[in-house]
PDB file of N, CA and C in Angstrom:
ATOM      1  N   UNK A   1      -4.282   1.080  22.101  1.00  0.00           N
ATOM      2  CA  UNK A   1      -4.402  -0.065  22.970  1.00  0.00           C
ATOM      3  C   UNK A   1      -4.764   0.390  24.380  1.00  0.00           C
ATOM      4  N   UNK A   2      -4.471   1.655  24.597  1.00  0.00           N
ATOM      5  CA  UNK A   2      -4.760   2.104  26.060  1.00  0.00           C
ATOM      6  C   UNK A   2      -6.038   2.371  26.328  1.00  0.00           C
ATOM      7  N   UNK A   3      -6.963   2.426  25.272  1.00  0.00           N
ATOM      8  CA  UNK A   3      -8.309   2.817  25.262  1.00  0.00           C
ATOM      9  C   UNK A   3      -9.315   1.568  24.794  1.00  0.00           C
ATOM     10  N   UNK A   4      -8.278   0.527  24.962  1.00  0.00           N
ATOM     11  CA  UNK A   4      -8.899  -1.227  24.511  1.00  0.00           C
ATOM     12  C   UNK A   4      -9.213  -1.346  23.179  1.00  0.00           C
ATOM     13  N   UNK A   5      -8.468  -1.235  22.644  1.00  0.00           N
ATOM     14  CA  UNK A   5      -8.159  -1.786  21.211  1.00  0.00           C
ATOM     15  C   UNK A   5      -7.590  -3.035  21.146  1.00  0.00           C
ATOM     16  N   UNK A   6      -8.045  -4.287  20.501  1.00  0.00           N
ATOM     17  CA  UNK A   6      -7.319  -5.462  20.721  1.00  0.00           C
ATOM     18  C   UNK A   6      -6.440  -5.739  19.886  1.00  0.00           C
ATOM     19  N   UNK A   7      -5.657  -6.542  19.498  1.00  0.00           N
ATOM     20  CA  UNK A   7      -3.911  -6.686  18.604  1.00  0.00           C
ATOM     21  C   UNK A   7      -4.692  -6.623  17.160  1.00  0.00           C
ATOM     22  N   UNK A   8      -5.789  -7.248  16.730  1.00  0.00           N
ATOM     23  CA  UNK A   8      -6.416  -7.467  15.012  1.00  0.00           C
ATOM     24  C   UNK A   8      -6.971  -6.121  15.031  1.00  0.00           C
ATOM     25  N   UNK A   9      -7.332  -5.252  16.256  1.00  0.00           N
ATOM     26  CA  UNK A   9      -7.841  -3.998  15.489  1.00  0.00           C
ATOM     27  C   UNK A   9      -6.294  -2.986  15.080  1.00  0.00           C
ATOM     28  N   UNK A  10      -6.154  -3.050  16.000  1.00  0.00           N
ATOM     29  CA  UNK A  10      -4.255  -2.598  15.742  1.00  0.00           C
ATOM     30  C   UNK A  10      -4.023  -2.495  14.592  1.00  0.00           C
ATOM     31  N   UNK A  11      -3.886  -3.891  14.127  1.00  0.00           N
ATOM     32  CA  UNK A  11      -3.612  -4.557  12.420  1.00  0.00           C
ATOM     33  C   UNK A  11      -4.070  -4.199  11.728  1.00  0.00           C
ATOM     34  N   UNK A  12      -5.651  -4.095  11.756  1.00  0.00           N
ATOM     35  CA  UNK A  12      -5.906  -3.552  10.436  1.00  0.00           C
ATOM     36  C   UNK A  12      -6.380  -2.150  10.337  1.00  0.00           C
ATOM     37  N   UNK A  13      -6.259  -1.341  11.408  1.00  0.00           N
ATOM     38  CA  UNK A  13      -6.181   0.307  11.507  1.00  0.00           C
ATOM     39  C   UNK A  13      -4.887   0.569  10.448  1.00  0.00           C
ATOM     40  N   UNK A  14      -3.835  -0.256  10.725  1.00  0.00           N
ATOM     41  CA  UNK A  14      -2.335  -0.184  10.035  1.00  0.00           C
ATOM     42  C   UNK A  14      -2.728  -0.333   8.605  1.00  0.00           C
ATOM     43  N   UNK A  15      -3.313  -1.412   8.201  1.00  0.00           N
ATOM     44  CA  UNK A  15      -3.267  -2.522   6.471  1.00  0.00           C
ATOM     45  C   UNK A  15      -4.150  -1.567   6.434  1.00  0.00           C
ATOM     46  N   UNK A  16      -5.249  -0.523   6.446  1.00  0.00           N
ATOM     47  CA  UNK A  16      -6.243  -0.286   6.140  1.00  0.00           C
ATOM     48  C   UNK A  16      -5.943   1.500   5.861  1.00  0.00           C
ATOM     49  N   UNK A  17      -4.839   2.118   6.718  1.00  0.00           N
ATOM     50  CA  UNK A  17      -4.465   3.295   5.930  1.00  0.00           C
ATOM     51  C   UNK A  17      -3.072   2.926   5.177  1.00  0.00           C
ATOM     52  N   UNK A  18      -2.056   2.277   5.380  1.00  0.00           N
ATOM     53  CA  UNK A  18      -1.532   1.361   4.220  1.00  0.00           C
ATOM     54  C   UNK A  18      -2.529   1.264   2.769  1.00  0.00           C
ATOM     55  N   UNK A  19      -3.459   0.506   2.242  1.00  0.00           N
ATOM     56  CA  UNK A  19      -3.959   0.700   1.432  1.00  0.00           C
ATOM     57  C   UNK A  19      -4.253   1.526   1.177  1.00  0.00           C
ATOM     58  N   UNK A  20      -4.832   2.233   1.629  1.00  0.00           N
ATOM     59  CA  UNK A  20      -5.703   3.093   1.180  1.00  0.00           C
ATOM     60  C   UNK A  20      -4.654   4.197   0.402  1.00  0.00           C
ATOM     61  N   UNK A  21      -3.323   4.501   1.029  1.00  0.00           N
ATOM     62  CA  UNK A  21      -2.706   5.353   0.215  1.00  0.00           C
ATOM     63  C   UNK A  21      -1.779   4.316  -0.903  1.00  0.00           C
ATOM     64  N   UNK A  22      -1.786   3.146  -1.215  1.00  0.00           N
ATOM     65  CA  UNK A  22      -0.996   2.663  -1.671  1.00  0.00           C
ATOM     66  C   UNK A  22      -2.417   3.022  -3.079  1.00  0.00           C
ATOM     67  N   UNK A  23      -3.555   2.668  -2.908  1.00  0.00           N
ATOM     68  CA  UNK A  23      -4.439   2.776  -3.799  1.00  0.00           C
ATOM     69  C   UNK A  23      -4.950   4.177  -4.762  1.00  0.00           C
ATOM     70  N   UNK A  24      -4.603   5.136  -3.362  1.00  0.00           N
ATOM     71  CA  UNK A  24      -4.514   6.312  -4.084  1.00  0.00           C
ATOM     72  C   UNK A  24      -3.434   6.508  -5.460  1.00  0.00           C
ATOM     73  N   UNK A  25      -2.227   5.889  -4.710  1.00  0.00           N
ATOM     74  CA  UNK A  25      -0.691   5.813  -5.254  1.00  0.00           C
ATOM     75  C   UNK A  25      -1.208   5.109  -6.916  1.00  0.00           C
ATOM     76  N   UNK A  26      -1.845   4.281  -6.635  1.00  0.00           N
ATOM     77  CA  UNK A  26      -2.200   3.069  -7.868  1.00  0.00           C
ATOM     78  C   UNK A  26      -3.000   3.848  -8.972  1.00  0.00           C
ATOM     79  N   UNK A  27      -4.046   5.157  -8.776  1.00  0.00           N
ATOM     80  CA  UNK A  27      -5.309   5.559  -9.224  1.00  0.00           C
ATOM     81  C   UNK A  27      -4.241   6.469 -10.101  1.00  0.00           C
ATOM     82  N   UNK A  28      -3.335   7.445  -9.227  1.00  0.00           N
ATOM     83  CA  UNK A  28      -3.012   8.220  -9.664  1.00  0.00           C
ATOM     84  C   UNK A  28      -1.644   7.927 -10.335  1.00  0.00           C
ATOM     85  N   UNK A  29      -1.288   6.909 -10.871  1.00  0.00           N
ATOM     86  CA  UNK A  29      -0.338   5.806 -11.373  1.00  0.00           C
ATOM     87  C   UNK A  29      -0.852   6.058 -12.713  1.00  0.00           C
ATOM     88  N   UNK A  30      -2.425   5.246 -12.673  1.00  0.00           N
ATOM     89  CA  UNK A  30      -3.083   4.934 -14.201  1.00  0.00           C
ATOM     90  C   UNK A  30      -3.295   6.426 -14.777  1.00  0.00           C
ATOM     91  N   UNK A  31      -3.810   7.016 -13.698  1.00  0.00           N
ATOM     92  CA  UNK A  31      -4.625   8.363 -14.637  1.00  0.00           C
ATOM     93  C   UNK A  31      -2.912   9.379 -15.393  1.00  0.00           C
ATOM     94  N   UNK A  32      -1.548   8.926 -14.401  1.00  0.00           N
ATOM     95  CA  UNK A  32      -0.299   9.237 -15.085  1.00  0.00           C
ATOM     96  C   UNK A  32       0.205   9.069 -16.423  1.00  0.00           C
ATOM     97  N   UNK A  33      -0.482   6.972 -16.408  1.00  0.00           N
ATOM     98  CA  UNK A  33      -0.001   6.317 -17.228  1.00  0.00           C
ATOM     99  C   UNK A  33      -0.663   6.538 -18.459  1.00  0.00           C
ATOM    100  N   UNK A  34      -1.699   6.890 -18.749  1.00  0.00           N
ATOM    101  CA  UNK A  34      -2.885   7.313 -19.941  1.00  0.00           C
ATOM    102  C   UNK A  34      -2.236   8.429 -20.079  1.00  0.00           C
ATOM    103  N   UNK A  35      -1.831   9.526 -19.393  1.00  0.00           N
ATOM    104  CA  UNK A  35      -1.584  10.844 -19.716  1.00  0.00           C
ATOM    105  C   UNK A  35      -0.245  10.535 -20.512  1.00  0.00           C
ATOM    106  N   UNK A  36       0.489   9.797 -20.332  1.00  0.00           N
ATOM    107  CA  UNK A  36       1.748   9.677 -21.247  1.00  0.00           C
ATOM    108  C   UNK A  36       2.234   8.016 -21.944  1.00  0.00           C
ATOM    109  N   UNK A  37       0.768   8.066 -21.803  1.00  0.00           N
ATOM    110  CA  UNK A  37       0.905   6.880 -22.993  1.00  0.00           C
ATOM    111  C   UNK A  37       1.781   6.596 -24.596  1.00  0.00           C
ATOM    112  N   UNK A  38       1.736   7.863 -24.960  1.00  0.00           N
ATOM    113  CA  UNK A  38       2.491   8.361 -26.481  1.00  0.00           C
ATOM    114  C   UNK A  38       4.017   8.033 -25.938  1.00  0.00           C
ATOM    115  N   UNK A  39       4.952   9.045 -24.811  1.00  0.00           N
ATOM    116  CA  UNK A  39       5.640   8.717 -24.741  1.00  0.00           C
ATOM    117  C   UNK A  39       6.145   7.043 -24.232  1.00  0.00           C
ATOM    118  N   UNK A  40       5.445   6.817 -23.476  1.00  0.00           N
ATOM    119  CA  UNK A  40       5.623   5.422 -22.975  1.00  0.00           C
ATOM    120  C   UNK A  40       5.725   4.266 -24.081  1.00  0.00           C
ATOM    121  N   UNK A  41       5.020   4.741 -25.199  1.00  0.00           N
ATOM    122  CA  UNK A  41       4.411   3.848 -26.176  1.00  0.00           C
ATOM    123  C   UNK A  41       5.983   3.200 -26.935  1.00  0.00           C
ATOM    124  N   UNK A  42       7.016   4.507 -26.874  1.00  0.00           N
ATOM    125  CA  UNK A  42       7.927   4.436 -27.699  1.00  0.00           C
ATOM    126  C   UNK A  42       9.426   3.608 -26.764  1.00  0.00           C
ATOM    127  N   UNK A  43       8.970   3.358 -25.515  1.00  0.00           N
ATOM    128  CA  UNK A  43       9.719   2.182 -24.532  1.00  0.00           C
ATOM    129  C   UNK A  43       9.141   1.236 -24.802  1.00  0.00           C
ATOM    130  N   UNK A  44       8.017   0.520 -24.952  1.00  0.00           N
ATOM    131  CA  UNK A  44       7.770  -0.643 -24.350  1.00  0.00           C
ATOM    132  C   UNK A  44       7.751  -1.622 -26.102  1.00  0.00           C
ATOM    133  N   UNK A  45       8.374  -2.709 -25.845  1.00  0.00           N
ATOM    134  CA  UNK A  45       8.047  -3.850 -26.844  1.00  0.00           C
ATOM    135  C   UNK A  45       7.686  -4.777 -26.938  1.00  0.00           C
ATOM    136  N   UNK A  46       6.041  -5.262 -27.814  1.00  0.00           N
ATOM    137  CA  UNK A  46       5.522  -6.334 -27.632  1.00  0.00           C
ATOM    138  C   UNK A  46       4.359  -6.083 -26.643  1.00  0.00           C
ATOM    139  N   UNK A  47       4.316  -4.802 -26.415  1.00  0.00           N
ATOM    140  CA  UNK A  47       3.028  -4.688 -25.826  1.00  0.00           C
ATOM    141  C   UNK A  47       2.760  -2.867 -25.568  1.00  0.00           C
ATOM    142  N   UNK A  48       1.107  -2.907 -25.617  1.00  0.00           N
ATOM    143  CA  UNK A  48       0.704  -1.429 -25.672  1.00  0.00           C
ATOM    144  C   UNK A  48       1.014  -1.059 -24.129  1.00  0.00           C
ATOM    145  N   UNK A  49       1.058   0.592 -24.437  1.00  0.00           N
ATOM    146  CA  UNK A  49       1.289   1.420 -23.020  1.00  0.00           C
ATOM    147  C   UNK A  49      -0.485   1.169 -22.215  1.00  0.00           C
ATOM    148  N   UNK A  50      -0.980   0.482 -22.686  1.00  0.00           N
ATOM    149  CA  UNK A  50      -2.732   0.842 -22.282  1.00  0.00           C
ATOM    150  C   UNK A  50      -2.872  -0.769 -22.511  1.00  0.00           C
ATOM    151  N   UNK A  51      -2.280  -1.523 -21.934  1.00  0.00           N
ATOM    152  CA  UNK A  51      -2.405  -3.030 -21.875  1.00  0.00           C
ATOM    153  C   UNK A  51      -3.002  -3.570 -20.469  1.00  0.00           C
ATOM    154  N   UNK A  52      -4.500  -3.574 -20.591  1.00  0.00           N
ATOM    155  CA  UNK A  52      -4.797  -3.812 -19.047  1.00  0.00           C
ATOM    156  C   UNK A  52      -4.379  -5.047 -18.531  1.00  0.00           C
ATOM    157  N   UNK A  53      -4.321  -6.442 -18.547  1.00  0.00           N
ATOM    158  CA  UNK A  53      -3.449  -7.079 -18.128  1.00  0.00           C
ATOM    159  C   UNK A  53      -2.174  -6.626 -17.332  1.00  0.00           C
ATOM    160  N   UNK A  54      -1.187  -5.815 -17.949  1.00  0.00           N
ATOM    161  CA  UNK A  54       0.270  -5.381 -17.323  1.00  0.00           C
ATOM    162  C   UNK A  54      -0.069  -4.472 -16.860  1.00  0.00           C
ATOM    163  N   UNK A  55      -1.063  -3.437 -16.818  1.00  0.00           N
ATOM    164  CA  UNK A  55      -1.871  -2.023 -15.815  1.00  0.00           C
ATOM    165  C   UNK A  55      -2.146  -2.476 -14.571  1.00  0.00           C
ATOM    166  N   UNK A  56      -3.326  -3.942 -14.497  1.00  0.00           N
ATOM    167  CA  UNK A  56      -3.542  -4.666 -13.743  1.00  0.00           C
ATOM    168  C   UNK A  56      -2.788  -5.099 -12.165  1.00  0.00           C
ATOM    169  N   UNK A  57      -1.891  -6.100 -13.076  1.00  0.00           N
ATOM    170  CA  UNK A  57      -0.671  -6.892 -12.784  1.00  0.00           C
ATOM    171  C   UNK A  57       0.368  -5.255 -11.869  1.00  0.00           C
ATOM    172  N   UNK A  58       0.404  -4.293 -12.598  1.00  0.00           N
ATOM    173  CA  UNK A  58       1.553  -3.678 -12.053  1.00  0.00           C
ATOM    174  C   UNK A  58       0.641  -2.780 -10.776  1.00  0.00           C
ATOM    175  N   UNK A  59      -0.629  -2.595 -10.857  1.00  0.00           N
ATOM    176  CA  UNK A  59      -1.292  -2.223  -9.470  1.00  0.00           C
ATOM    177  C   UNK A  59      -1.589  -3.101  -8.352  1.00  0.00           C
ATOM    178  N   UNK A  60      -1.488  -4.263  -9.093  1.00  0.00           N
ATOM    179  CA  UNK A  60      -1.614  -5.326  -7.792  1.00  0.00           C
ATOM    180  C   UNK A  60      -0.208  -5.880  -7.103  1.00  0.00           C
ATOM    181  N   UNK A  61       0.693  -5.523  -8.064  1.00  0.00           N
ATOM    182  CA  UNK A  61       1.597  -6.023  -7.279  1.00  0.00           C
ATOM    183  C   UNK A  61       2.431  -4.382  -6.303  1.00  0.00           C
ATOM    184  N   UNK A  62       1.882  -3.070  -6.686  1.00  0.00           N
ATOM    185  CA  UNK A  62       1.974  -2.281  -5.974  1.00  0.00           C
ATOM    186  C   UNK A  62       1.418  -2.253  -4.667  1.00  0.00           C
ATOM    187  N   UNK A  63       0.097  -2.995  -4.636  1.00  0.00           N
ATOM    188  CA  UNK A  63      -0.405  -3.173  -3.162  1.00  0.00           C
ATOM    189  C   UNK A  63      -0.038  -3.994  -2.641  1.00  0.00           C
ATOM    190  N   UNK A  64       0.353  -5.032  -3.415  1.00  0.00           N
ATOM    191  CA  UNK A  64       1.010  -6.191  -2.647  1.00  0.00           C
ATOM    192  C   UNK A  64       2.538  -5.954  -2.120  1.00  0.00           C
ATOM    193  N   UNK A  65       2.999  -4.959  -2.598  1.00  0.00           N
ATOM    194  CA  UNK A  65       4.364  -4.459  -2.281  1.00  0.00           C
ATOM    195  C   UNK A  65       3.621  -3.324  -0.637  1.00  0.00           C
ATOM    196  N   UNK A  66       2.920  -2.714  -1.051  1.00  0.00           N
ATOM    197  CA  UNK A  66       2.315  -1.543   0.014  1.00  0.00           C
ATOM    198  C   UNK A  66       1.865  -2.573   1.308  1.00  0.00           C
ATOM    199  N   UNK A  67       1.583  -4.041   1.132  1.00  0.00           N
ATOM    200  CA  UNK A  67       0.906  -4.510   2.244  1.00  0.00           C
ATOM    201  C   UNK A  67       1.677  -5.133   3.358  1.00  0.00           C
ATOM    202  N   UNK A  68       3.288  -5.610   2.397  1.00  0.00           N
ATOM    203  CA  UNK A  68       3.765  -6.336   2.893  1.00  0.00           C
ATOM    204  C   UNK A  68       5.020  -5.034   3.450  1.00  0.00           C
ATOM    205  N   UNK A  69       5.234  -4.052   3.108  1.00  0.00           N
ATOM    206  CA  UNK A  69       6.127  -2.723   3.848  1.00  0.00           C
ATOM    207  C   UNK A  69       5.202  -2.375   5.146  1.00  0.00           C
ATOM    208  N   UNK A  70       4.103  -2.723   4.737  1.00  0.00           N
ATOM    209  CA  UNK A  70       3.150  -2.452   6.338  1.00  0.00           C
ATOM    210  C   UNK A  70       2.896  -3.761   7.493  1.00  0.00           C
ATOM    211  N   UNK A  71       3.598  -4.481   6.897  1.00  0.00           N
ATOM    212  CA  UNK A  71       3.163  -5.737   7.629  1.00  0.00           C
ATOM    213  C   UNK A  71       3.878  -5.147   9.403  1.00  0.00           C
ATOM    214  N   UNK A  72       5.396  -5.213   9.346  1.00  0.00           N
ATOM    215  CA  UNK A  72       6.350  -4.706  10.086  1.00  0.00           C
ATOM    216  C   UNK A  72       5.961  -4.277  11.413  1.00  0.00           C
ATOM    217  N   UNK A  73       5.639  -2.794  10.466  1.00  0.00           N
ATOM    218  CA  UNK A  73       4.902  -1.645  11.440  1.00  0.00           C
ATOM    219  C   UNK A  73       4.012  -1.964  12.215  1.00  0.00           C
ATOM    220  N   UNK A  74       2.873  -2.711  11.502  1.00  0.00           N
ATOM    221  CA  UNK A  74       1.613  -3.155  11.920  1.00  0.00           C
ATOM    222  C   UNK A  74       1.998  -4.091  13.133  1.00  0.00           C
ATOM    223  N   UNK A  75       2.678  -5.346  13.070  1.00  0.00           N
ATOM    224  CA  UNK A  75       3.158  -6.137  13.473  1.00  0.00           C
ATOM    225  C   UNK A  75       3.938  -5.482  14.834  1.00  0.00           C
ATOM    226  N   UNK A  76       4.438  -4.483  14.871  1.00  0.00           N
ATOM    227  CA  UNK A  76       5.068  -3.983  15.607  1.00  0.00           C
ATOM    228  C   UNK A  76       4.123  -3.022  16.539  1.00  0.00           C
ATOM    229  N   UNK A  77       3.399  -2.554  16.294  1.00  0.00           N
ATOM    230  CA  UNK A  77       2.859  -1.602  16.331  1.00  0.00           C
ATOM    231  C   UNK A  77       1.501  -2.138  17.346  1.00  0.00           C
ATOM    232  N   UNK A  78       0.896  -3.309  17.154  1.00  0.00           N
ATOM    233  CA  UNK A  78       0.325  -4.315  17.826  1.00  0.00           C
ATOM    234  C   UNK A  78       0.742  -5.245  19.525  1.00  0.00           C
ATOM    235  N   UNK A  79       1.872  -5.115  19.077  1.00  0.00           N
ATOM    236  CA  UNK A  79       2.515  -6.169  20.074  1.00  0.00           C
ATOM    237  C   UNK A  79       3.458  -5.227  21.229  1.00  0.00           C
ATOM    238  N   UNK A  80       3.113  -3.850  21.255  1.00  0.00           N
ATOM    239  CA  UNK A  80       4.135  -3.118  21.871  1.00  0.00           C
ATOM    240  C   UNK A  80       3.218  -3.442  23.561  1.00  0.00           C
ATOM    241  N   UNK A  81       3.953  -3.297  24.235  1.00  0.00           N
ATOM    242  CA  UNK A  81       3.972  -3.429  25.718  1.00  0.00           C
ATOM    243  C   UNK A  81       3.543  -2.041  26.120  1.00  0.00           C
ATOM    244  N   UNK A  82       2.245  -1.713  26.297  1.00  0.00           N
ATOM    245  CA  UNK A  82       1.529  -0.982  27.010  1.00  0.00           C
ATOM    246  C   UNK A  82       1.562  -0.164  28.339  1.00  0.00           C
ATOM    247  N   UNK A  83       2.600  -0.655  29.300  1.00  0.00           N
ATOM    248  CA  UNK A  83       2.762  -0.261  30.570  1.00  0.00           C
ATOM    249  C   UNK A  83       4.493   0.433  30.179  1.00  0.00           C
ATOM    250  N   UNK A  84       4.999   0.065  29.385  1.00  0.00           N
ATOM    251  CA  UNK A  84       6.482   0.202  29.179  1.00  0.00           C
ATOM    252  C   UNK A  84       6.595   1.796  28.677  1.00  0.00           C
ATOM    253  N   UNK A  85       5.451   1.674  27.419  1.00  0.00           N
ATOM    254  CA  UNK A  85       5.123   2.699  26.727  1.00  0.00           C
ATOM    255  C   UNK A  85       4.382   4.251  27.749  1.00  0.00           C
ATOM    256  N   UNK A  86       3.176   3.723  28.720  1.00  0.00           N
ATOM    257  CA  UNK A  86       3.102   4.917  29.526  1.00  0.00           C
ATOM    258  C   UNK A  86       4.167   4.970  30.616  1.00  0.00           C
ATOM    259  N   UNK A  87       4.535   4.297  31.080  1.00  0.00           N
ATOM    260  CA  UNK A  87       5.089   5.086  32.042  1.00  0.00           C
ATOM    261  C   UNK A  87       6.704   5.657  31.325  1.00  0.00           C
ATOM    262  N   UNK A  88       6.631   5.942  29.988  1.00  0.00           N
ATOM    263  CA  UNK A  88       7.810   6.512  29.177  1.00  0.00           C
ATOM    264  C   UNK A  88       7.119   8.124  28.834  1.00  0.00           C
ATOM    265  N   UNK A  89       6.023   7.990  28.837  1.00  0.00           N
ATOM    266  CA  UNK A  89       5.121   8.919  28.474  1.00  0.00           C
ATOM    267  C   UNK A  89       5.757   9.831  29.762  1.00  0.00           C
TER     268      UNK A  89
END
């Protein structure tokens, strides 16, 4: 902000490395979940370990969990008082 960044760039500098590792988190989730599909196979009932629907569903609601733990920060992180902050510096 000291170099004129306005409060929405703030925000989504935040949501935007937020995702990005929540997505990594998600990639390397599936390529987990295929690798131990056999074992997995022998938990789940009423549905395959390789059921894209519930693969889907459980990466989207990982980002949607990743977006809203960043909201906060972001939120916070935006709205901080600029003069308070340097002259703490």
């Amino acid at each position: 902000m000291a170099l004129g960044s306005q409060r929405a760039g703030i925000l989504r500098l935040v949501f935007a490395s937020a995702s990005r590792v929540a997505a990594l988190g998600c990639a390397v989730g599936m390529v987990s979940v295929v690798a131990a599909s056999r074992l997995l196979g022998s938990f789940l009932f009423g549905v395959s370990p390789l059921d894209p629907l519930v693969l889907s569903l459980a990466a989207l609601f990982v980002l949607l969990l990743a977006w809203l733990a960043s909201w906060l920060p972001a939120r916070r992180a935006a709205s901080i008082d600029l003069m308070s902050v340097l002259r703490a510096e």
